[in-house]
N, C-alpha and C. Protein backbone atom coordinates (compact mmCIF):
# COMPACT_ATOMS: atom_id res chain seq x y z
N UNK A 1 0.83 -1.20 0.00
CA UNK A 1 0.00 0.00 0.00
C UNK A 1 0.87 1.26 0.00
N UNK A 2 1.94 1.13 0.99
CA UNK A 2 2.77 2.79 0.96
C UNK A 2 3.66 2.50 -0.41
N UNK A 3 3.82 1.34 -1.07
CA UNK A 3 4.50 1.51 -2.30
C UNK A 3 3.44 2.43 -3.30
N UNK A 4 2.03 1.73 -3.35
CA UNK A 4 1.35 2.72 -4.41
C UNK A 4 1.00 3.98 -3.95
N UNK A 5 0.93 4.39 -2.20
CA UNK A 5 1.01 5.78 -2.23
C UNK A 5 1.95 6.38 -2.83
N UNK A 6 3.47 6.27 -2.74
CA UNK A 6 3.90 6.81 -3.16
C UNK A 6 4.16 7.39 -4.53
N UNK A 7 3.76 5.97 -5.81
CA UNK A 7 3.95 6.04 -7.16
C UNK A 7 2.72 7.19 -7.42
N UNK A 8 1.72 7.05 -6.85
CA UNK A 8 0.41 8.39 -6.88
C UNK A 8 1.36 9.30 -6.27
N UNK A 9 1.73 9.72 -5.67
CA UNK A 9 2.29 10.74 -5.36
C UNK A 9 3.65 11.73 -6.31
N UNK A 10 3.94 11.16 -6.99
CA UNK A 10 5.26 10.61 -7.96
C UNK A 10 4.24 11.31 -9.49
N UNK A 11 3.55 10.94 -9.43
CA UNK A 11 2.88 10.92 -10.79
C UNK A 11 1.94 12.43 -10.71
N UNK A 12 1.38 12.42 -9.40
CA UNK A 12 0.50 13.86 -9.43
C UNK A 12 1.71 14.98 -9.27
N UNK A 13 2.59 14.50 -8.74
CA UNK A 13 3.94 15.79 -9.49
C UNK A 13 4.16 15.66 -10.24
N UNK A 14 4.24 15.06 -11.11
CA UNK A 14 4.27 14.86 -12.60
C UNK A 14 3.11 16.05 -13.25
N UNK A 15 1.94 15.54 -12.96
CA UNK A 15 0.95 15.96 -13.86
C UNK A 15 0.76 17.28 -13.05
N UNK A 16 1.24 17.72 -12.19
CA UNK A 16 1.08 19.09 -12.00
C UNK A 16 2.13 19.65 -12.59
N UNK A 17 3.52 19.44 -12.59
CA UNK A 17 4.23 20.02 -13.57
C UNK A 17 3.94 20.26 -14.79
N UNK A 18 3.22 19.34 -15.42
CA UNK A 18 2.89 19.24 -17.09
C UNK A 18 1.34 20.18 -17.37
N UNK A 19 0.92 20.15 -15.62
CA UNK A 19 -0.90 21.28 -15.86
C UNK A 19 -0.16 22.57 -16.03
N UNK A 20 0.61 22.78 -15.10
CA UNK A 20 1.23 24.19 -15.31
C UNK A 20 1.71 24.88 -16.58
N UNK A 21 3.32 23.79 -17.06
CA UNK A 21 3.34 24.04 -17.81
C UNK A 21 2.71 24.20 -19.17
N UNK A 22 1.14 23.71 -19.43
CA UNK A 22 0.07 23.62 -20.42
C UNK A 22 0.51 22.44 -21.10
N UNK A 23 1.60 21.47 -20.72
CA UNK A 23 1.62 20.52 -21.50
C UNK A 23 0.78 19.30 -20.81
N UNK A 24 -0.07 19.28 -20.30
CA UNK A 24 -0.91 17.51 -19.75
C UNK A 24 -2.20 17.46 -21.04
N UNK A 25 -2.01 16.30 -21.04
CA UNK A 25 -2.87 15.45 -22.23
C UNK A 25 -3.95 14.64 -21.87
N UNK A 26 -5.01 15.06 -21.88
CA UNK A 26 -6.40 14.51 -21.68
C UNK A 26 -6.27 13.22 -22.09
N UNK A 27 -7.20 12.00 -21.59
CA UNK A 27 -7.98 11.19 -21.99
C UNK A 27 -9.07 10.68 -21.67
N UNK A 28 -10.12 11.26 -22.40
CA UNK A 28 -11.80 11.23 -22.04
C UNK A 28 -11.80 9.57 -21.96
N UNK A 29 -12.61 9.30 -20.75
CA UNK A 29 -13.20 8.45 -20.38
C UNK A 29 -14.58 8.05 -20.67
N UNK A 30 -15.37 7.18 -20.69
CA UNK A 30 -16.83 6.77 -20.30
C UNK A 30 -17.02 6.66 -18.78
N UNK A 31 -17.61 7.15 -18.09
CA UNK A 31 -17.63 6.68 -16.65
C UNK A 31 -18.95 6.78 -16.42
N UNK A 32 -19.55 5.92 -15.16
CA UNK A 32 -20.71 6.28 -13.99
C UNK A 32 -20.20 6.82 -13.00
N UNK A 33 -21.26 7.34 -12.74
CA UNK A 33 -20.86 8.41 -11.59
C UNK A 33 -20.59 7.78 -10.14
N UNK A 34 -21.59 6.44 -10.24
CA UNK A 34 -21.66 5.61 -9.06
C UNK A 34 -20.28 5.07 -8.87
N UNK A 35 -20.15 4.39 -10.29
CA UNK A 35 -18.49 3.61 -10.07
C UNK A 35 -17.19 4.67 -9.36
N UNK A 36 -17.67 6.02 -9.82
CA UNK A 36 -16.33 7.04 -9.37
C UNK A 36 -16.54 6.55 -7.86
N UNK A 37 -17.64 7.12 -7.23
CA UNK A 37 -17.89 7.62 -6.18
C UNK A 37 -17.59 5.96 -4.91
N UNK A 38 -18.07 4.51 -5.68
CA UNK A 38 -17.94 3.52 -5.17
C UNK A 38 -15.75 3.67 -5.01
N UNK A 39 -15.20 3.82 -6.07
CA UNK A 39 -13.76 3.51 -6.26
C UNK A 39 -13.02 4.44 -5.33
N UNK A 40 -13.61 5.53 -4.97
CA UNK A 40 -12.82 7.00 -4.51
C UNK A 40 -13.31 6.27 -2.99
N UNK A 41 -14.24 6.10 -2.73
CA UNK A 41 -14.58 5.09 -1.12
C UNK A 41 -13.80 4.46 -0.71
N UNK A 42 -13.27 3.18 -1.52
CA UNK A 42 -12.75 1.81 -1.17
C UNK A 42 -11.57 2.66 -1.37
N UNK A 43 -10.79 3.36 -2.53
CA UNK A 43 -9.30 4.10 -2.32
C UNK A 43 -9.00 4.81 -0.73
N UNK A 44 -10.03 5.50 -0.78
CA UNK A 44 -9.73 5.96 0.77
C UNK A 44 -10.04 5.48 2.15
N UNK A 45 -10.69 4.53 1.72
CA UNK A 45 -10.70 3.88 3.56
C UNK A 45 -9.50 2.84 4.22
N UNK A 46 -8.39 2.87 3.02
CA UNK A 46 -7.27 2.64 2.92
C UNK A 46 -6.50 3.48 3.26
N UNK A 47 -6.51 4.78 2.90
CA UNK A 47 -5.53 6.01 3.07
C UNK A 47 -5.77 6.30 4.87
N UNK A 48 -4.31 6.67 5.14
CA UNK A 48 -4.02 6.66 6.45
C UNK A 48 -5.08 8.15 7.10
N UNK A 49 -5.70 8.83 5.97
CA UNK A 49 -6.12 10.14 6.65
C UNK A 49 -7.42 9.96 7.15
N UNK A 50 -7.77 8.18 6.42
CA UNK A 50 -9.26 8.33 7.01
C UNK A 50 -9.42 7.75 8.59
N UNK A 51 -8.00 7.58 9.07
CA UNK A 51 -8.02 6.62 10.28
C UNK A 51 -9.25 6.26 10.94
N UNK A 52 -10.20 6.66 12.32
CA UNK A 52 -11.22 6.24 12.19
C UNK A 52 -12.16 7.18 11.85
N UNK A 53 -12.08 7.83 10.71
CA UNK A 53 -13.00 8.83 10.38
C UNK A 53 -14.08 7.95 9.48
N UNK A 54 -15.47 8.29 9.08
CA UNK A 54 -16.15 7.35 8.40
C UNK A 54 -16.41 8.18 7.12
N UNK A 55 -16.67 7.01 6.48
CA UNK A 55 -17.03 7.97 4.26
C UNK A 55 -18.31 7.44 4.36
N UNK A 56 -18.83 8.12 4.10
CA UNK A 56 -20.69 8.26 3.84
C UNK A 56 -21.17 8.52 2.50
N UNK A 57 -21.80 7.86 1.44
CA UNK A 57 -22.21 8.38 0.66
C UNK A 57 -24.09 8.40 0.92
N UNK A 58 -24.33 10.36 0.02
CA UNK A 58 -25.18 10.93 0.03
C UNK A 58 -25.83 10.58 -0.97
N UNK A 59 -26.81 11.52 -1.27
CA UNK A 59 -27.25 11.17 -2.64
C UNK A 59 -26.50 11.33 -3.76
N UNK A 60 -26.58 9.87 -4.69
CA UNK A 60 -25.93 10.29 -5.97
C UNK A 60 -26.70 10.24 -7.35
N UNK A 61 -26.83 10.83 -8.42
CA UNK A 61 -26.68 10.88 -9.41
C UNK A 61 -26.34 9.51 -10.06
N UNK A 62 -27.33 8.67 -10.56
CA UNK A 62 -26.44 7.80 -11.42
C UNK A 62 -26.75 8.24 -12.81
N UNK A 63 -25.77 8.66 -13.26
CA UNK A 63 -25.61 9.15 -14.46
C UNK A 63 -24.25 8.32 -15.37
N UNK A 64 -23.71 9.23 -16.08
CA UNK A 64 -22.68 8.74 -17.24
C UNK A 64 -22.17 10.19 -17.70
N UNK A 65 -20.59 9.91 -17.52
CA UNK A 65 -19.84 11.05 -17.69
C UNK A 65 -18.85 10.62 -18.37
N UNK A 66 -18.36 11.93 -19.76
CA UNK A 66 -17.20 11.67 -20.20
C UNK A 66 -16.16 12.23 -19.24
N UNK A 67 -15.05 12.11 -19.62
CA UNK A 67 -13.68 12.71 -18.51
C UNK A 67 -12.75 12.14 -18.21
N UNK A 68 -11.57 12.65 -18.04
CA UNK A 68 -10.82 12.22 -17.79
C UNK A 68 -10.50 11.39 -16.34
N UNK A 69 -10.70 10.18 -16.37
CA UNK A 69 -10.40 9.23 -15.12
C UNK A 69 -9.65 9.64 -14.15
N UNK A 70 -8.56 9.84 -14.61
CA UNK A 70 -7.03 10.05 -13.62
C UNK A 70 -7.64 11.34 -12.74
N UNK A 71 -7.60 12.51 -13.44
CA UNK A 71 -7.59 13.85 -13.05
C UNK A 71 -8.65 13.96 -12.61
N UNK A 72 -10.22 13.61 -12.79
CA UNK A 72 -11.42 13.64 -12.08
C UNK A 72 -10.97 12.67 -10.52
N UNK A 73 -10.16 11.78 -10.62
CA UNK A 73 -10.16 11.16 -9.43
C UNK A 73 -8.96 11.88 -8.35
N UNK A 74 -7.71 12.41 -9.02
CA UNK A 74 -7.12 13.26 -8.26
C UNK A 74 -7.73 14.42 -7.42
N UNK A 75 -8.64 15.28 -8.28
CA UNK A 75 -9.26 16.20 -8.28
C UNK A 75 -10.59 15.41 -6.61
N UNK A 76 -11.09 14.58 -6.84
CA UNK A 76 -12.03 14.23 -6.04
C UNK A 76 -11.28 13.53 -4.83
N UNK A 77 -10.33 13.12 -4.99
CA UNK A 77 -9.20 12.30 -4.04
C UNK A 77 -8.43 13.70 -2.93
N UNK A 78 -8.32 14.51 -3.56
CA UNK A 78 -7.80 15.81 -2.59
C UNK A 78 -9.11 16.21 -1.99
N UNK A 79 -10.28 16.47 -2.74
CA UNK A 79 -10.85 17.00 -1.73
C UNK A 79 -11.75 16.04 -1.01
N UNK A 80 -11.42 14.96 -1.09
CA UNK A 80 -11.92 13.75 0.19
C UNK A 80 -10.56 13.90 1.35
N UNK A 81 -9.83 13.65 0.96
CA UNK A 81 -8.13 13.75 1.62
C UNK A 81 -8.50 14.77 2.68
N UNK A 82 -8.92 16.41 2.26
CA UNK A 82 -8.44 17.45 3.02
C UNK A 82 -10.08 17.51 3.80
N UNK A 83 -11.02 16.64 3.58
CA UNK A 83 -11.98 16.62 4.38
C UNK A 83 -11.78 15.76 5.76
N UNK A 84 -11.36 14.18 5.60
CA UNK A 84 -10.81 13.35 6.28
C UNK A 84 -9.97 14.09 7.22
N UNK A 85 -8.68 15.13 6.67
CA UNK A 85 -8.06 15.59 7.58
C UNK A 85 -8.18 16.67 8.83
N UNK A 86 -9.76 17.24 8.14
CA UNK A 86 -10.19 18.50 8.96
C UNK A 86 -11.14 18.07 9.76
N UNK A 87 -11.40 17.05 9.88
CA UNK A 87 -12.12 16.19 11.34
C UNK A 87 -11.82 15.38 12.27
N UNK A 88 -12.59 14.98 12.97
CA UNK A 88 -11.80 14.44 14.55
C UNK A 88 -12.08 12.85 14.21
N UNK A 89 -11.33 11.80 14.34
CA UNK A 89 -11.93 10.05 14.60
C UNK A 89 -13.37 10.14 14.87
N UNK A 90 -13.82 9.42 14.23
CA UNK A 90 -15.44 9.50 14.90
C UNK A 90 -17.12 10.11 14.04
N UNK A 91 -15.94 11.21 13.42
CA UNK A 91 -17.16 11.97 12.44
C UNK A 91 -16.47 11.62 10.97
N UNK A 92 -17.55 12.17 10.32
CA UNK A 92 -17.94 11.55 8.68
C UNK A 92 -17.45 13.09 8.23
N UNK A 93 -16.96 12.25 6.56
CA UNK A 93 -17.38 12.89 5.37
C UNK A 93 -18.48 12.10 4.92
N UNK A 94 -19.26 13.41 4.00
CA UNK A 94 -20.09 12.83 3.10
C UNK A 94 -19.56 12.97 1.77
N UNK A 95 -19.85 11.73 0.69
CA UNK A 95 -19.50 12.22 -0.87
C UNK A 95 -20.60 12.26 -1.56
N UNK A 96 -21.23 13.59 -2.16
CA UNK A 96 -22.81 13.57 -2.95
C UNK A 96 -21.95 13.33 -4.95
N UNK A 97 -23.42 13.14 -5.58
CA UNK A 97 -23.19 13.21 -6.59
C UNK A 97 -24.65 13.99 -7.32
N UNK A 98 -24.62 14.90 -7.95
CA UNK A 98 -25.96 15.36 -8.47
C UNK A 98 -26.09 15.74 -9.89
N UNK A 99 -27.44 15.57 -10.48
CA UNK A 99 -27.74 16.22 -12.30
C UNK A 99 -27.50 17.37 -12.31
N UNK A 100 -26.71 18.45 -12.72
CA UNK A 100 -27.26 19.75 -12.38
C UNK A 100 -27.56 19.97 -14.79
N UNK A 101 -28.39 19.35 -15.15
CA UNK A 101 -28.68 19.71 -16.42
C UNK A 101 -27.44 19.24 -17.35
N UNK A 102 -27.08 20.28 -18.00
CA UNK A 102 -25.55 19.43 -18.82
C UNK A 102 -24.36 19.26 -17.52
N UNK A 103 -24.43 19.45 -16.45
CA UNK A 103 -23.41 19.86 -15.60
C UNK A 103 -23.06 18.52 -15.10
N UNK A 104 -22.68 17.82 -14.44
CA UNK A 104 -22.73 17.24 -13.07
C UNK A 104 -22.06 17.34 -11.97
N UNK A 105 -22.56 17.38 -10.37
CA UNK A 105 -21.68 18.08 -9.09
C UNK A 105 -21.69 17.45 -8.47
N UNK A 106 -20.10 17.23 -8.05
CA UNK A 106 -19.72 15.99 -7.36
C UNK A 106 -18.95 17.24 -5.73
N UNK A 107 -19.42 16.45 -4.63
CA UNK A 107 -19.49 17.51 -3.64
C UNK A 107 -19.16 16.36 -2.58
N UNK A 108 -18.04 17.24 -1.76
CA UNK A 108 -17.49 16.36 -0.38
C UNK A 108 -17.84 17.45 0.70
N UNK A 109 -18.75 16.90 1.68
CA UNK A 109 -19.05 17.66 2.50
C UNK A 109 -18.52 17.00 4.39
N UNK A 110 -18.18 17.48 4.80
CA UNK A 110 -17.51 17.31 6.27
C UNK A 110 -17.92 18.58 7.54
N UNK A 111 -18.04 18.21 8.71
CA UNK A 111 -18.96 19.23 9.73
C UNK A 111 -17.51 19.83 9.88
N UNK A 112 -16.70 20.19 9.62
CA UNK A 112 -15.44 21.20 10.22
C UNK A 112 -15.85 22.41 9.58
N UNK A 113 -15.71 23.58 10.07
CA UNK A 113 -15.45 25.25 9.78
C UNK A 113 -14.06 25.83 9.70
N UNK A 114 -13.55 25.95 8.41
CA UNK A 114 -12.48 27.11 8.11
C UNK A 114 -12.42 28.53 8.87
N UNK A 115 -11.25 28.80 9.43
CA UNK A 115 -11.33 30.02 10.01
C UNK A 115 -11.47 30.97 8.41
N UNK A 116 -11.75 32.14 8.74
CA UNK A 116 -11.95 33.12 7.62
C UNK A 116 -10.88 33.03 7.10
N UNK A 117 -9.80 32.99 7.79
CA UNK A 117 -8.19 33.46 7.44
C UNK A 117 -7.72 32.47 6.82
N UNK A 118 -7.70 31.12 6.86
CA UNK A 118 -7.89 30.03 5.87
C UNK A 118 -8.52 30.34 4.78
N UNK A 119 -9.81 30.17 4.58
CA UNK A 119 -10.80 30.37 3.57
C UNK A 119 -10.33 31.67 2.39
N UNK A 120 -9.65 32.44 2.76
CA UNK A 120 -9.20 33.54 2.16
C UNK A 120 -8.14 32.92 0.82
N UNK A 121 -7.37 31.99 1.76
CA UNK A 121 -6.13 31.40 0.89
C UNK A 121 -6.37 29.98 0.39
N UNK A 122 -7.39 29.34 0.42
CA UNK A 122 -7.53 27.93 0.04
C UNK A 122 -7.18 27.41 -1.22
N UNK A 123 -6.89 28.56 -2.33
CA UNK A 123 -6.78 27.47 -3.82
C UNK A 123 -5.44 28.27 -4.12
N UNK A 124 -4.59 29.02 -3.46
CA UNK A 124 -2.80 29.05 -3.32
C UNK A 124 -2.17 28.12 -3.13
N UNK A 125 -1.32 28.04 -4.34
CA UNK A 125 -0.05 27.14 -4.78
C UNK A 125 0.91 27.48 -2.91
N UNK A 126 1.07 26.41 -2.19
CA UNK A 126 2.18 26.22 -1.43
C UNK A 126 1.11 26.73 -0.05
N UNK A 127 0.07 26.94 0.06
CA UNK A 127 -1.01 27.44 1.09
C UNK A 127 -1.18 25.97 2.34
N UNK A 128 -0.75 26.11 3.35
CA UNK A 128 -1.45 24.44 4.07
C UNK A 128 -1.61 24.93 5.52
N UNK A 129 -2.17 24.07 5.97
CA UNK A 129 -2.49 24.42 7.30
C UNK A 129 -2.28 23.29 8.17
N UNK A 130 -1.38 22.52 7.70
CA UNK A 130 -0.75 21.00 8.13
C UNK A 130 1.00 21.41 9.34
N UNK A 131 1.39 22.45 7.90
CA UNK A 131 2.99 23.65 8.47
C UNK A 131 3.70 22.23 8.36
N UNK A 132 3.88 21.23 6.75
CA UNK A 132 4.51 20.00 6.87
C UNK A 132 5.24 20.76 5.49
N UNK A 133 6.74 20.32 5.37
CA UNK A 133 7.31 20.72 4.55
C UNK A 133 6.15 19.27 3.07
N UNK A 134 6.07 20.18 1.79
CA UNK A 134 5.70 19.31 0.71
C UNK A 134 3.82 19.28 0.66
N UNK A 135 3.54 19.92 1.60
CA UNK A 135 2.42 19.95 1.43
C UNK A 135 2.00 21.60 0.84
N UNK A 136 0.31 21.60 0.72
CA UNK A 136 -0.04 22.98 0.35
C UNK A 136 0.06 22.98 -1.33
N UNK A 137 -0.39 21.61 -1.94
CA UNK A 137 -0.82 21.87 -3.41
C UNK A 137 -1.97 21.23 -4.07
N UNK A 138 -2.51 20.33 -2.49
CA UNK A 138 -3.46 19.83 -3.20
C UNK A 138 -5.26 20.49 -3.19
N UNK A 139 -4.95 21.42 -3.00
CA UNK A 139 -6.35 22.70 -3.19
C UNK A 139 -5.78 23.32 -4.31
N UNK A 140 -4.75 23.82 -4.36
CA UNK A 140 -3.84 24.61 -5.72
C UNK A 140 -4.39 24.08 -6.68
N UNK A 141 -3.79 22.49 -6.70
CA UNK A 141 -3.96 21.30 -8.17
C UNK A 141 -5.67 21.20 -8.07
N UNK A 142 -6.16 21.25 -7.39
CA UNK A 142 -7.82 20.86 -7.61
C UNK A 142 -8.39 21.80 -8.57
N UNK A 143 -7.84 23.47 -8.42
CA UNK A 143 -8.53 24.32 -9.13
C UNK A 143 -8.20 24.32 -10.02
N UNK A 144 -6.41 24.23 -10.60
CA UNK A 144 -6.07 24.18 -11.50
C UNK A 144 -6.62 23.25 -12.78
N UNK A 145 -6.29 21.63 -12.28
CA UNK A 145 -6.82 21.05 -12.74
C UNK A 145 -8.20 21.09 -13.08
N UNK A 146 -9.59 21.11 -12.26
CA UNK A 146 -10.72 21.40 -12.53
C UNK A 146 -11.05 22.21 -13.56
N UNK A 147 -10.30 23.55 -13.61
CA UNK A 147 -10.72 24.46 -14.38
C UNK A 147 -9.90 24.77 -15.67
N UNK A 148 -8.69 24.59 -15.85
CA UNK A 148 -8.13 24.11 -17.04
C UNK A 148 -8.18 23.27 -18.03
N UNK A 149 -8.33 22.10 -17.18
CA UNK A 149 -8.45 20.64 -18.13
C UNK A 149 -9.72 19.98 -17.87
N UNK A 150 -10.39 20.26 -16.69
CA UNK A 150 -12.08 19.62 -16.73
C UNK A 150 -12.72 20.11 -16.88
N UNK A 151 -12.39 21.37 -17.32
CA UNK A 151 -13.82 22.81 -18.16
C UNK A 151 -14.91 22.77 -17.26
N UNK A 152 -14.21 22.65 -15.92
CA UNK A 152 -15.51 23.32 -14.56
C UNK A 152 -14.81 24.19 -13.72
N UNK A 153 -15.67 24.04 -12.74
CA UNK A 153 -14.94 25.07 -12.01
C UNK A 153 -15.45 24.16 -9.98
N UNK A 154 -14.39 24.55 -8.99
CA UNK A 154 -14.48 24.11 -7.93
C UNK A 154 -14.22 25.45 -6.88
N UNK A 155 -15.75 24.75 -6.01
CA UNK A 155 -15.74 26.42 -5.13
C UNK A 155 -15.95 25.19 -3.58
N UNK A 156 -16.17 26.41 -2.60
CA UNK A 156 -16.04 26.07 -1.17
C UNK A 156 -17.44 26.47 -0.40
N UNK A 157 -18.01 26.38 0.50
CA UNK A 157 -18.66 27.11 1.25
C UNK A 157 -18.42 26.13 2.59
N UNK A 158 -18.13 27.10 3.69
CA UNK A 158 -17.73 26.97 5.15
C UNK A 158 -18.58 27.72 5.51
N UNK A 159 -19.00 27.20 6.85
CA UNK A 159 -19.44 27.96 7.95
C UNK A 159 -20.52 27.42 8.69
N UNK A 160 -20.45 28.04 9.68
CA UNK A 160 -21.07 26.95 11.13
C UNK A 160 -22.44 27.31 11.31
N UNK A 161 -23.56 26.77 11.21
CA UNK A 161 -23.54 24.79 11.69
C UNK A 161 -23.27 23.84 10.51
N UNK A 162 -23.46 24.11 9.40
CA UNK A 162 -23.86 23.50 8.30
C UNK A 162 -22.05 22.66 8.36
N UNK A 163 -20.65 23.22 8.14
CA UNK A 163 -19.51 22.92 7.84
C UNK A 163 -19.13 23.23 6.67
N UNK A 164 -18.12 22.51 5.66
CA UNK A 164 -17.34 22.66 4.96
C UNK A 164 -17.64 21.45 3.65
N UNK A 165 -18.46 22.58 2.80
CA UNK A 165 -18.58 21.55 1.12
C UNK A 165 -17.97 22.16 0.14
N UNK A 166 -16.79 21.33 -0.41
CA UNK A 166 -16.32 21.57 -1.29
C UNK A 166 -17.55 20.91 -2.78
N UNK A 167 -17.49 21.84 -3.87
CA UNK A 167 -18.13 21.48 -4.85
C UNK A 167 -17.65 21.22 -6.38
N UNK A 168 -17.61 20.14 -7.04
CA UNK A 168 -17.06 20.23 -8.70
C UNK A 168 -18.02 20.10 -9.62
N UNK A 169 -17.87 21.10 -10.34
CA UNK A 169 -19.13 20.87 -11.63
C UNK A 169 -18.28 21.31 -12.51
N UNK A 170 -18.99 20.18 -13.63
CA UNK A 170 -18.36 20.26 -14.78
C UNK A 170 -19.09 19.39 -16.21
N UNK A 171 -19.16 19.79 -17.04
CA UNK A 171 -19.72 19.23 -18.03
C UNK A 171 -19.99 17.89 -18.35
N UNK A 172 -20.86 16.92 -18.20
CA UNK A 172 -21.29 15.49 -18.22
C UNK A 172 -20.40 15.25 -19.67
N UNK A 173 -20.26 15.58 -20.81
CA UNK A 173 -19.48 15.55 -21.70
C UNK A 173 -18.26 16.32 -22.13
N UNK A 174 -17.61 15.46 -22.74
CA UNK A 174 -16.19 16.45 -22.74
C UNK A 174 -15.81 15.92 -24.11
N UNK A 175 -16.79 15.19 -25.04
CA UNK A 175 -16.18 14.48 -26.48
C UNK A 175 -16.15 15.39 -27.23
């Protein structure tokens, strides 16, 4: 398992080097939305961040999306990651999936609240709130990626009681 963390880790520096530089190369997928949302589950209840935190899925969407596999799952893999990490053992993320018309919004929601002063800086390259050398790119890479190469766009809303939902929408087709 820490061998394939690492080769994922290895590779999303890769493909953030190559988003930046405008050189990364799509490959549209066929997907369900269910299968993402089933695979991004079982990936992370493996990952050390979910220790005893629990993954809940909400309502989803079963639909069918073109897109790129890799980068829709990076993209959904950080912001499960930085949900897992902003809660205590004990409490949940939720992962929704919804129609929004040509759109579809895939949304990780967790009961933690961003201080304002966070929330200000959340999609800055080198931004973390971990203070671990190597961290602080995977909100950076979410927007980047999302909105460059998945022709959507990814926003936030915090605040107490409700917590912290990150949201991705982006075009059900990309052929």
């Amino acid at each position: 398992h820490l061998s394939e963390q690492l080769i994922e880790e290895i590779r999303a520096q890769r493909d953030l080097l190559a988003a930046e530089s405008g050189d990364l190369t799509l490959q549209v997928d066929m997907l369900t939305t269910s299968e993402v949302l089933d695979d991004l589950r079982k990936q992370y209840l493996k990952n050390p961040a979910s220790g005893q935190r629990k993954i809940e899925l909400g309502e989803v969407w079963h639909g069918v999306i073109w897109i790129d596999r890799r980068l829709l799952m990076r993209v959904l893999g950080n912001m499960l990651k930085n949900g897992l990490e902003a809660i205590s053992p004990g409490q949940a993320v939720t992962l929704r999936c919804g129609d929004g018309g040509d759109n579809v919004l895939f949304a990780v929601h967790n009961p933690g609240v961003m201080p304002e002063e966070v929330q200000l800086q959340v999609f800055q390259r080198s931004f973390s709130t971990k203070g671990q050398t190597g961290r602080g790119i995977g909100t950076y890479s979410m927007k980047l990626l999302s909105e460059r190469y998945l022709g959507g766009r990814i926003e936030f809303v915090s605040r107490s009681p409700e917590g912290t939902t990150f949201t991705l929408t982006f075009p059900k087709s990309r052929r």
